[in-house]
C-alpha atoms as a PDB file:
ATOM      1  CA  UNK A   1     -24.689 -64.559 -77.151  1.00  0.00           C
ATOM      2  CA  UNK A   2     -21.730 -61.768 -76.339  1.00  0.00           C
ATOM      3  CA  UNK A   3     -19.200 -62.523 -78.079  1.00  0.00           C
ATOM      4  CA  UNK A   4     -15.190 -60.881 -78.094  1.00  0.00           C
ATOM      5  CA  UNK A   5     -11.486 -61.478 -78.866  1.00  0.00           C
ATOM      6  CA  UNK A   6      -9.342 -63.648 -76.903  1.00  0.00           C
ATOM      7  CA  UNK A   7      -5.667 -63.020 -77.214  1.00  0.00           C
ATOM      8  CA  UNK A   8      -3.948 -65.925 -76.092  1.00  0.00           C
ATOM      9  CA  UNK A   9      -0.075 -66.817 -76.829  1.00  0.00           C
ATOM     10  CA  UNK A  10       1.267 -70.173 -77.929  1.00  0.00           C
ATOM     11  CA  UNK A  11       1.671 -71.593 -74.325  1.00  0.00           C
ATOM     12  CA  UNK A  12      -1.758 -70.457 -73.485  1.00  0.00           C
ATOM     13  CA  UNK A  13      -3.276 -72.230 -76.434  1.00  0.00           C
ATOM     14  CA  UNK A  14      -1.455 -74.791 -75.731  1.00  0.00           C
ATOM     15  CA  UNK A  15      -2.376 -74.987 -72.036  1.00  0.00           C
ATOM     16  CA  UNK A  16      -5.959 -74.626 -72.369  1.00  0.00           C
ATOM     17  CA  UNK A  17      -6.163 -77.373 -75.479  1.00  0.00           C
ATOM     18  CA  UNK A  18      -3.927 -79.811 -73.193  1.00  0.00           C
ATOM     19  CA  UNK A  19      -6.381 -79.206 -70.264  1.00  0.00           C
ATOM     20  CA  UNK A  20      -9.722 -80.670 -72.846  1.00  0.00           C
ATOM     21  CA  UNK A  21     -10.269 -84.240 -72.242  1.00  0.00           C
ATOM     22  CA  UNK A  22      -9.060 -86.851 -74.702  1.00  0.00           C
ATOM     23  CA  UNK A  23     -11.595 -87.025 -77.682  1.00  0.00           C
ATOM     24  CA  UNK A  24     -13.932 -89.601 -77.474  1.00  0.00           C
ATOM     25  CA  UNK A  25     -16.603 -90.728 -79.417  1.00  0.00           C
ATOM     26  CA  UNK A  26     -19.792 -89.384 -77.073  1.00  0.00           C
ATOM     27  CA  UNK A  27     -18.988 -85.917 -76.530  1.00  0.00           C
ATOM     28  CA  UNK A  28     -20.831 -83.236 -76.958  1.00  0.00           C
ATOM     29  CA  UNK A  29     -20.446 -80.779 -79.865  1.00  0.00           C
ATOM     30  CA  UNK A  30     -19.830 -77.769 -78.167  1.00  0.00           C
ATOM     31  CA  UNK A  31     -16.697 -79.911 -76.792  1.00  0.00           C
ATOM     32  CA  UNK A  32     -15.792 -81.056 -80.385  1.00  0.00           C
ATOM     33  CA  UNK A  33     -15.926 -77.116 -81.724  1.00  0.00           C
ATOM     34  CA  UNK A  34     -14.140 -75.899 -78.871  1.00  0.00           C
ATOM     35  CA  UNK A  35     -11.370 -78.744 -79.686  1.00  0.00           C
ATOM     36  CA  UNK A  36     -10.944 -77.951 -83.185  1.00  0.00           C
ATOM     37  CA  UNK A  37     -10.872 -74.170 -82.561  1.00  0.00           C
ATOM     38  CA  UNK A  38      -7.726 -74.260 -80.375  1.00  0.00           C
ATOM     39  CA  UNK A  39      -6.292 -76.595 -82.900  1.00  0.00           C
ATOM     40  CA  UNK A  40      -6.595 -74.297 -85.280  1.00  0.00           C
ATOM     41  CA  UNK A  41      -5.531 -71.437 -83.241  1.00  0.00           C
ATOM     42  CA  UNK A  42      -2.437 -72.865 -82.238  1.00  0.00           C
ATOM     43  CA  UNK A  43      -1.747 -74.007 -85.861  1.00  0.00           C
ATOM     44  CA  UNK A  44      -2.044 -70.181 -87.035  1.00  0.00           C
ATOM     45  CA  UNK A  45       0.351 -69.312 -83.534  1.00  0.00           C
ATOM     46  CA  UNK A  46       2.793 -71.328 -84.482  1.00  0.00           C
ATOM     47  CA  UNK A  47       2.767 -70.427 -88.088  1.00  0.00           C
ATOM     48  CA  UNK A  48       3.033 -66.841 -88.033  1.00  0.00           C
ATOM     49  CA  UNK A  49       5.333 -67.242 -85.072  1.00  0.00           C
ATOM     50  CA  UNK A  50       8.743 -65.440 -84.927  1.00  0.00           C
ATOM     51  CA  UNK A  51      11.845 -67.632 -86.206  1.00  0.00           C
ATOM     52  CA  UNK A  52       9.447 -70.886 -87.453  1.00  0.00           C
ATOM     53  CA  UNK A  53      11.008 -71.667 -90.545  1.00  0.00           C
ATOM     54  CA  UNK A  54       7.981 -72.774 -92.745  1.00  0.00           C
ATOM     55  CA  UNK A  55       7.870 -76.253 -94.347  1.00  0.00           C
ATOM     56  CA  UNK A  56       7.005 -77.188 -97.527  1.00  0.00           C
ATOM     57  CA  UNK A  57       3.416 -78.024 -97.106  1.00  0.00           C
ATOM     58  CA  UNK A  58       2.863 -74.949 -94.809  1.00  0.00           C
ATOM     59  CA  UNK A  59       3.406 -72.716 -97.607  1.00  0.00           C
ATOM     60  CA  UNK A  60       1.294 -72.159-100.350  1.00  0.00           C
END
């Protein structure tokens, strides 16, 4: 498999994770990594983004 960056912004990430289909018990894996993946993306987005003030359990 090819595989490459994506550079997406907040609103992108948030677009495409907004566009998955609710979680539900029967789907498929690929569906589940894909779900977590933009999760986590957006998390680090928002995290390093400019003028987020960090909370306490953000920081380390």
């Amino acid at each position: 498999m090819n595989r490459g960056p994506i550079i997406l912004t907040i609103d992108e990430a948030e677009y495409l994770l907004d566009q998955l289909p609710p979680p539900s018990p029967d789907d498929d894996e690929m569906l589940k990594n894909l779900r977590n993946r933009l999760k986590a993306l957006l998390t680090e987005l928002r995290n390093g983004a400019e003028g987020v003030i960090p909370t306490p359990s953000s920081t380390s």
